[in-house]
C-alpha atoms as a PDB file:
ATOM      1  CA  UNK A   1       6.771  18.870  -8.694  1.00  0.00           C
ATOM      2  CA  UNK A   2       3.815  16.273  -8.823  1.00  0.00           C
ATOM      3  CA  UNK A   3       1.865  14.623  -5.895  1.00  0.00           C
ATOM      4  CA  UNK A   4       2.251  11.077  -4.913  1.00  0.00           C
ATOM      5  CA  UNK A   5      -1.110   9.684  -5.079  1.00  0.00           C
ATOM      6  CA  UNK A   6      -1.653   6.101  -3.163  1.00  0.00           C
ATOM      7  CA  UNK A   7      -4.276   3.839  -3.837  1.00  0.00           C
ATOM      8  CA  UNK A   8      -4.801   0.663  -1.595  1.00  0.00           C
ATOM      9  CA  UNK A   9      -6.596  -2.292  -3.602  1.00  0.00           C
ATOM     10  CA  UNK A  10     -10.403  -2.724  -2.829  1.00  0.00           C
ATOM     11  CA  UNK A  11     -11.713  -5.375  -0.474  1.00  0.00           C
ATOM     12  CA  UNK A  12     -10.531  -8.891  -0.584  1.00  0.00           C
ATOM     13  CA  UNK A  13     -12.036 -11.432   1.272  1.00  0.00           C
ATOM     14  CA  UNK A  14      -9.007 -11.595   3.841  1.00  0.00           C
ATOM     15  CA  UNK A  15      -8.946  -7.969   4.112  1.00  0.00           C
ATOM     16  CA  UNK A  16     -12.416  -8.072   4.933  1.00  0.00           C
ATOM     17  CA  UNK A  17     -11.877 -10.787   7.744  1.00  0.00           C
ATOM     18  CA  UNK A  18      -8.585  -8.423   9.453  1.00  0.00           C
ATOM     19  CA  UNK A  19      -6.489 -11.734   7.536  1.00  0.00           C
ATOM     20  CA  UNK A  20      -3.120 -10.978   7.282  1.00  0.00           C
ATOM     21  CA  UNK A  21      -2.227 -10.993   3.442  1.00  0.00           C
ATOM     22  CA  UNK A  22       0.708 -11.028   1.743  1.00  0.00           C
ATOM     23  CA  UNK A  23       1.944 -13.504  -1.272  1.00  0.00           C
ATOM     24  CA  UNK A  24      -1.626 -15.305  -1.144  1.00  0.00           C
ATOM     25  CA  UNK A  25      -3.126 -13.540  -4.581  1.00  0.00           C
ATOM     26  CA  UNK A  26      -6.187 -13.224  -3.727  1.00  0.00           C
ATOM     27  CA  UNK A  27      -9.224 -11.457  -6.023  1.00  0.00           C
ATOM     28  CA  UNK A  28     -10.878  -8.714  -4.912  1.00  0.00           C
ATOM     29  CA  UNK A  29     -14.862  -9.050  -3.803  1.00  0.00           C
ATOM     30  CA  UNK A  30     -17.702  -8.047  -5.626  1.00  0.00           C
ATOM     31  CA  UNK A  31     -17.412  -5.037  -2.861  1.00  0.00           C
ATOM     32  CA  UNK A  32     -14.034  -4.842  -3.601  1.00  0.00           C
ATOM     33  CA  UNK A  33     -14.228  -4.470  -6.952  1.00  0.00           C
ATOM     34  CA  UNK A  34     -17.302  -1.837  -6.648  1.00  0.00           C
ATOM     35  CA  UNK A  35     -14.731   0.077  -4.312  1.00  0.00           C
ATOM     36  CA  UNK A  36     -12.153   0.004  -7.133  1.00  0.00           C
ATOM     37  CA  UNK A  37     -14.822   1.347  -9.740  1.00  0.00           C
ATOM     38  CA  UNK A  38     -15.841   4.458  -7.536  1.00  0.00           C
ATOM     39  CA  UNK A  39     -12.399   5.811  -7.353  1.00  0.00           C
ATOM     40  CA  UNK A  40     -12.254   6.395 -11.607  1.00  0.00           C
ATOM     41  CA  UNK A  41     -14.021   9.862 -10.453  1.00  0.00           C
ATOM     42  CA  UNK A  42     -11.215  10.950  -8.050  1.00  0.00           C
ATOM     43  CA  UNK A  43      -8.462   9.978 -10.358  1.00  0.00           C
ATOM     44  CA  UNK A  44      -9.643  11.138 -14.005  1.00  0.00           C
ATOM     45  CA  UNK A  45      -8.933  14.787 -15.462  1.00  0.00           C
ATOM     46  CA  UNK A  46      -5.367  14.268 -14.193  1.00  0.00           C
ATOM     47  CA  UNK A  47      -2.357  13.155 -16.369  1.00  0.00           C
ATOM     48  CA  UNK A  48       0.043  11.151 -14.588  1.00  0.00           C
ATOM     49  CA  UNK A  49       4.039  10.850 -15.237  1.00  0.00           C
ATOM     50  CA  UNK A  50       4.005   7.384 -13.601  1.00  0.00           C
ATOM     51  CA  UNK A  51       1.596   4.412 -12.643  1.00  0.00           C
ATOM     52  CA  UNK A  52       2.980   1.739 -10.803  1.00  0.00           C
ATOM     53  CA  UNK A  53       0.930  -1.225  -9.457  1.00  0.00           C
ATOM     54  CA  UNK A  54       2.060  -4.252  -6.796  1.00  0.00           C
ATOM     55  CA  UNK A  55       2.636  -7.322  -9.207  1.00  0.00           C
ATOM     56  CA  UNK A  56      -0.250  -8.504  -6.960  1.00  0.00           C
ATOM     57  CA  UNK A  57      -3.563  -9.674  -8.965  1.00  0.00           C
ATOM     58  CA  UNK A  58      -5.769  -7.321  -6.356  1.00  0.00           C
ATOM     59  CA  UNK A  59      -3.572  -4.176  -7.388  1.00  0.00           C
ATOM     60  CA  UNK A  60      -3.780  -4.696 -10.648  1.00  0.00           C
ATOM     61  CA  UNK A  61      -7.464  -5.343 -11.340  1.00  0.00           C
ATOM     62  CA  UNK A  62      -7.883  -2.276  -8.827  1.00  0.00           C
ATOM     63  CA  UNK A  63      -5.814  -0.203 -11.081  1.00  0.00           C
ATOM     64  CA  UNK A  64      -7.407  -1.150 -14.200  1.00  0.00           C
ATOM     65  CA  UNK A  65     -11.345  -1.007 -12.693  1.00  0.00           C
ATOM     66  CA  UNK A  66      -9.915   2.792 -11.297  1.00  0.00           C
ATOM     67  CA  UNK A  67      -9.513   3.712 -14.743  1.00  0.00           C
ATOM     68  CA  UNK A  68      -5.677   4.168 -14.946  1.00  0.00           C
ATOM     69  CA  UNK A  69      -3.979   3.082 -17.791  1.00  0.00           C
ATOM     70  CA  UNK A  70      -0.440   2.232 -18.647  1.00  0.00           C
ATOM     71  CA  UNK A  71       0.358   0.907 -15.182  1.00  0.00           C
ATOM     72  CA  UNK A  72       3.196  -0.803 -14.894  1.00  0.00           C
ATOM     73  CA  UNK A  73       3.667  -3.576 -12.393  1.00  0.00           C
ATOM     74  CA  UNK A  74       6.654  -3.151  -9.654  1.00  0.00           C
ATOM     75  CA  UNK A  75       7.901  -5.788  -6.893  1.00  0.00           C
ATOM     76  CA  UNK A  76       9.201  -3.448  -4.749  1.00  0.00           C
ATOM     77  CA  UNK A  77       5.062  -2.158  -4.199  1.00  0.00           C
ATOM     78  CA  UNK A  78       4.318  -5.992  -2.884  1.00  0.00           C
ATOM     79  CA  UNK A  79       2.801  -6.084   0.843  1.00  0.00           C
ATOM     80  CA  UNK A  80       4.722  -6.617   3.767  1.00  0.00           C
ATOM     81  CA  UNK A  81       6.215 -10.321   3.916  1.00  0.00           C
ATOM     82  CA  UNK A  82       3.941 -11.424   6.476  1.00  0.00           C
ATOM     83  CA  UNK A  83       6.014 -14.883   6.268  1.00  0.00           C
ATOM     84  CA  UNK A  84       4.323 -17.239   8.993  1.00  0.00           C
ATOM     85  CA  UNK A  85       1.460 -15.205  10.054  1.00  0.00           C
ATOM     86  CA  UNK A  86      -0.058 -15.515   6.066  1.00  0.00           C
ATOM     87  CA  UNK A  87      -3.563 -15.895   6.358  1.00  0.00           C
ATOM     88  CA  UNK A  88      -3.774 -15.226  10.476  1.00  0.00           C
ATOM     89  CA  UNK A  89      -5.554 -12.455  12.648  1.00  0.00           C
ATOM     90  CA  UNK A  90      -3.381 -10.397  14.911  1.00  0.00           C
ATOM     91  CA  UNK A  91      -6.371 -11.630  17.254  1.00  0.00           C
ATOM     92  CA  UNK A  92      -4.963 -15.333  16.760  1.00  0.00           C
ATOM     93  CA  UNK A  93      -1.430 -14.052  16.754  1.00  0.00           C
ATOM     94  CA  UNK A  94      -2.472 -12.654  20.346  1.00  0.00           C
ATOM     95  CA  UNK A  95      -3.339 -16.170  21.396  1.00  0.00           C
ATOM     96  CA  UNK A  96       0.324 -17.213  21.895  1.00  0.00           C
ATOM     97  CA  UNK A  97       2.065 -13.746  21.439  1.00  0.00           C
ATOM     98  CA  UNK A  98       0.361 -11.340  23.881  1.00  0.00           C
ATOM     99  CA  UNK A  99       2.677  -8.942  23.428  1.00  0.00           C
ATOM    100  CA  UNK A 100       3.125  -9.017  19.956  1.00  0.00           C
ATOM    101  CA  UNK A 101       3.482  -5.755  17.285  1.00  0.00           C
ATOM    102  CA  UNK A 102       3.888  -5.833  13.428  1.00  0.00           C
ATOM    103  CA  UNK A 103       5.431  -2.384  13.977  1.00  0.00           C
ATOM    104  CA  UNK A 104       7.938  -3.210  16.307  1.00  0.00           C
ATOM    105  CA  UNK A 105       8.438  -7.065  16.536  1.00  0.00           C
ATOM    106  CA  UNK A 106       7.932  -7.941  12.389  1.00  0.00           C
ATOM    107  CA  UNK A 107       6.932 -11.622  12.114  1.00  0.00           C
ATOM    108  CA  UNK A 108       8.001 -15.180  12.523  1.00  0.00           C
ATOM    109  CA  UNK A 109       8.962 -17.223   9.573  1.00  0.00           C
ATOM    110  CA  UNK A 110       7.202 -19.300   7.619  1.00  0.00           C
ATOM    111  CA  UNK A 111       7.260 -22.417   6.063  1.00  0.00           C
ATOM    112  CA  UNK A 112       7.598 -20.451   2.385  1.00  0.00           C
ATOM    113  CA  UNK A 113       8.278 -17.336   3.306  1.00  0.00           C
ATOM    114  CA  UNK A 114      10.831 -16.027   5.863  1.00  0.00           C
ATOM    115  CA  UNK A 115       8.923 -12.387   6.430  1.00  0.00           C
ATOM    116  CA  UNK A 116      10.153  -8.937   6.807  1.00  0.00           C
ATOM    117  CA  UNK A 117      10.986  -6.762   9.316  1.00  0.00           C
ATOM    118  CA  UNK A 118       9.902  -3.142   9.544  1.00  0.00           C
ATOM    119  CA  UNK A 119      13.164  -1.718   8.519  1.00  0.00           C
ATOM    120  CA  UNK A 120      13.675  -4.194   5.266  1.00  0.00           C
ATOM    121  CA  UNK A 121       9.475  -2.931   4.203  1.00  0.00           C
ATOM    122  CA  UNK A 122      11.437   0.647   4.631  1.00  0.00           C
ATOM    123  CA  UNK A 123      14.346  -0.316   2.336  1.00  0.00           C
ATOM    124  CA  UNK A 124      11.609  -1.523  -0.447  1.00  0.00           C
ATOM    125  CA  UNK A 125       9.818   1.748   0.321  1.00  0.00           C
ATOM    126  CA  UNK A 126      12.681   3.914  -0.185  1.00  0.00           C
ATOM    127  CA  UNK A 127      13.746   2.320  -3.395  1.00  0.00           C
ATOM    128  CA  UNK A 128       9.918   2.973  -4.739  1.00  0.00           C
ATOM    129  CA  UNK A 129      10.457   6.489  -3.724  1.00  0.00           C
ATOM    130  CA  UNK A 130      13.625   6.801  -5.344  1.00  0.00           C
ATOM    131  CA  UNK A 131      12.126   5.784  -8.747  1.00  0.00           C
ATOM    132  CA  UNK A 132       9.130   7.737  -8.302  1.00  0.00           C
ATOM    133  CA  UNK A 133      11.025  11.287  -7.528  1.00  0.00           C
ATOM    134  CA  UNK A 134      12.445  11.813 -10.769  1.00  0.00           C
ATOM    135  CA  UNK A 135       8.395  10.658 -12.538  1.00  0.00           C
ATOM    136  CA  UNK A 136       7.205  13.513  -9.833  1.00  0.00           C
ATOM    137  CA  UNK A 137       9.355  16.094 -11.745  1.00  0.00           C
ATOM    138  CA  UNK A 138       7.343  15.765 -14.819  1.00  0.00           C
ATOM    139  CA  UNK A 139       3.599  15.362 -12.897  1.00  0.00           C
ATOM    140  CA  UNK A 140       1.662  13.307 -10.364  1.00  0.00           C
ATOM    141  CA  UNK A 141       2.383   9.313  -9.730  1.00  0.00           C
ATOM    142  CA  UNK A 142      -0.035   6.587  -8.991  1.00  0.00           C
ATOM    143  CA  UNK A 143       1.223   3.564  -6.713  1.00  0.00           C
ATOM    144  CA  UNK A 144      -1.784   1.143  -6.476  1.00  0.00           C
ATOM    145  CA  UNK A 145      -0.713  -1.228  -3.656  1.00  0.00           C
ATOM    146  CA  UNK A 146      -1.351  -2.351  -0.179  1.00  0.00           C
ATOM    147  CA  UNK A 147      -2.121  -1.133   3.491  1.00  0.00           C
ATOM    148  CA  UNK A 148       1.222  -1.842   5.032  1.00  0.00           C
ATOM    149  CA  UNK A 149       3.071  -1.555   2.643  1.00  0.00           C
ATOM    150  CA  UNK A 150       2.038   2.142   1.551  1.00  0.00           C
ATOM    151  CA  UNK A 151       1.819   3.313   5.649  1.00  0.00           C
ATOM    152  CA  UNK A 152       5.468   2.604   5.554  1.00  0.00           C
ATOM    153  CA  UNK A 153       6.037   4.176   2.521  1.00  0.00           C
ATOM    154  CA  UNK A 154       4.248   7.354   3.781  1.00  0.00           C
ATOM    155  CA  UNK A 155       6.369   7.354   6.855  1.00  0.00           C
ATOM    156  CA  UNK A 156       9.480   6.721   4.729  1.00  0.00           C
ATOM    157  CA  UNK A 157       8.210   9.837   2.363  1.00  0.00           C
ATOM    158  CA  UNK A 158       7.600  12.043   5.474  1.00  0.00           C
ATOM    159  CA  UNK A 159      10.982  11.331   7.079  1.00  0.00           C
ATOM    160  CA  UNK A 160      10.243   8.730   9.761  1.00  0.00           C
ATOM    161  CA  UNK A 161      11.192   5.664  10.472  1.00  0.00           C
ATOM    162  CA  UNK A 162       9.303   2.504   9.118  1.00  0.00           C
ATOM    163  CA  UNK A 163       7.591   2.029  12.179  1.00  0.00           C
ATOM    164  CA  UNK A 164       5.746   5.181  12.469  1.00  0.00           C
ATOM    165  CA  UNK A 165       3.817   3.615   9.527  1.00  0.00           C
ATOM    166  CA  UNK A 166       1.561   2.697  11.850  1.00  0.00           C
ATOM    167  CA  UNK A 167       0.013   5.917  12.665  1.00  0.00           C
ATOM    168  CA  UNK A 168      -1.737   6.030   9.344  1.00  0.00           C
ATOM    169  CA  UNK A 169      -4.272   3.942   9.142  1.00  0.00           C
ATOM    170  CA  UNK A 170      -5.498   3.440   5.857  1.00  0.00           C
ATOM    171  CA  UNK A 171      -9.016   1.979   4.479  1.00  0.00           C
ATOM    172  CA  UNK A 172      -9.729  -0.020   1.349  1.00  0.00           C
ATOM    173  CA  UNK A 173     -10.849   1.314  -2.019  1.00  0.00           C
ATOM    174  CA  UNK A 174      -8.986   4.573  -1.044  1.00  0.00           C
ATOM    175  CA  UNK A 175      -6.894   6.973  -2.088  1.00  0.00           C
ATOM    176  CA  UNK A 176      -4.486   9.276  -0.900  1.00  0.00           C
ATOM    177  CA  UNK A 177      -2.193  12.107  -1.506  1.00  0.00           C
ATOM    178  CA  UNK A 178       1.189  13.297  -0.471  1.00  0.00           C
ATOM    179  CA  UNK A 179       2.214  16.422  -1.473  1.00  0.00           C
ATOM    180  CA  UNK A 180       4.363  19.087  -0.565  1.00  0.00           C
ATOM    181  CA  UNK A 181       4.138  22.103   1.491  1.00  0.00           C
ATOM    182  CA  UNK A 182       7.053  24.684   1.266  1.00  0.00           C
ATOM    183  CA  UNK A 183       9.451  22.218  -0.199  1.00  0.00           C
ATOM    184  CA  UNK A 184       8.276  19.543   2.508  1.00  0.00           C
ATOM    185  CA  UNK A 185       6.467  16.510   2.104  1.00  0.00           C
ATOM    186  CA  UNK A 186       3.076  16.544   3.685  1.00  0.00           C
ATOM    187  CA  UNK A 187      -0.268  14.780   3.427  1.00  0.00           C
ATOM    188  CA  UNK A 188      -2.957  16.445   1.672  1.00  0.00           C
ATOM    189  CA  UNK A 189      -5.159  13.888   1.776  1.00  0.00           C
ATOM    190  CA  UNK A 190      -5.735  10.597   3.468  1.00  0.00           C
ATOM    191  CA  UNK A 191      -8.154   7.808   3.007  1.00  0.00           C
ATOM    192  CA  UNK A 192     -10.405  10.046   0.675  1.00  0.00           C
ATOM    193  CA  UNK A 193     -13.928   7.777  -0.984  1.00  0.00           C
ATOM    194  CA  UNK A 194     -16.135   9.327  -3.351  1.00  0.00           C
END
C-alpha cells in the first residue's frame, strides 16, 4: 500500500495576511510560487498512482511548478466554505464573535456562499479518501490542496472526527505524508520544506 502525500499550495497573498480563503481564486506570490518550485526535490524519483489537485488556480499552478504531472483536478479537494467570513481574519471575526471557533462553531453565511460546517468538510474528506484508497493499492497519491481542508482530511484518515483537524497545523509550500504503521494510518511526516 502507497502513502498519501499532501501538499498545501504556496503563499497567496491572503494566506500571507491570516485571510480567510476559500472560493476567492487567488494566485500564488512570487514567494508562493518560489515555495511551490522547492518542493520538485521532495516529490521527484517517486511514481505516483494518483495526483489530484483542488480545482483552485493556487493548487494547480502549485502542482504544476512542484513538478507533478498528470494531475487531475477534484472538487471535493476545494477549501473549507468559509461562506461569510471570505476574505476576514479570525482577529476581525473576534471583534463581534469573542468566542468564536472554525473547529467547533463553522461559519456564518454569506451573501454567495452559505459555508460549511466541520462535519460536511469531513463528508468531502471522506469521499477524497474513498477514491484515493483503491490509487494507494497500486503506489503513493498526491492531493495538492489547502490548509483546512487537508487538516480535516488527516483527522478523517487517522480516525477522528473533523474537528480534531485542528491539531495539525500545517504551513505553506509543504508537504506531508501519511502512511501506515502496522496496518494503521499514521503520520510520517508533517510540514516537511527542503
Amino acid at each position: 500500500m502507497g502513502d498519501l502525500l499532501l501538499v498545501r499550495h504556496g503563499e497567496t497573498e491572503w494566506s500571507a495576511t491570516g485571510r480567510h480563503t476559500s472560493f476567492t481564486d487567488l494566485p500564488l506570490t512570487p514567494n508562493g510560487e518560489g515555495q511551490a518550485k522547492s518542493l520538485a526535490p521532495l516529490l521527484s524519483g517517486r511514481t505516483f498512482s494518483s495526483v489530484l489537485t483542488s480545482p483552485l488556480a493556487r493548487a494547480v499552478r502549485t502542482a504544476e511548478l512542484a513538478g507533478l504531472t498528470g494531475a487531475v483536478t477534484d472538487p471535493d479537494l476545494h477549501e473549507w466554505d468559509y461562506g461569510g467570513y471570505e476574505g476576514i481574519t479570525t482577529a476581525e471575526i473576534h471583534r463581534t464573535r469573542p468566542d468564536w471557533d472554525l473547529w467547533h462553531d463553522g461559519v456564518a453565511p454569506g451573501p454567495e456562499h452559505r459555508g460549511e460546517s466541520p462535519a460536511e468538510v469531513g463528508l468531502r474528506a471522506d469521499r477524497v479518501l474513498s477514491r484515493a484508497a483503491d490509487a494507494l493499492t497500486d503506489g503513493d497519491v498526491v492531493l495538492v490542496a489547502h490548509a483546512h481542508f487537508l487538516r480535516v482530511l488527516t483527522a478523517r484518515r487517522l480516525g477522528l472526527s473533523p474537528a480534531e483537524g485542528r491539531l495539525f497545523q500545517l504551513g505553506t509550500g509543504t508537504v506531508s505524508r501519511l502512511s501506515t504503521e502496522h496496518d494503521r494510518p499514521v503520520i510520517a511526516e508533517w510540514n516537511t520544506r527542503p
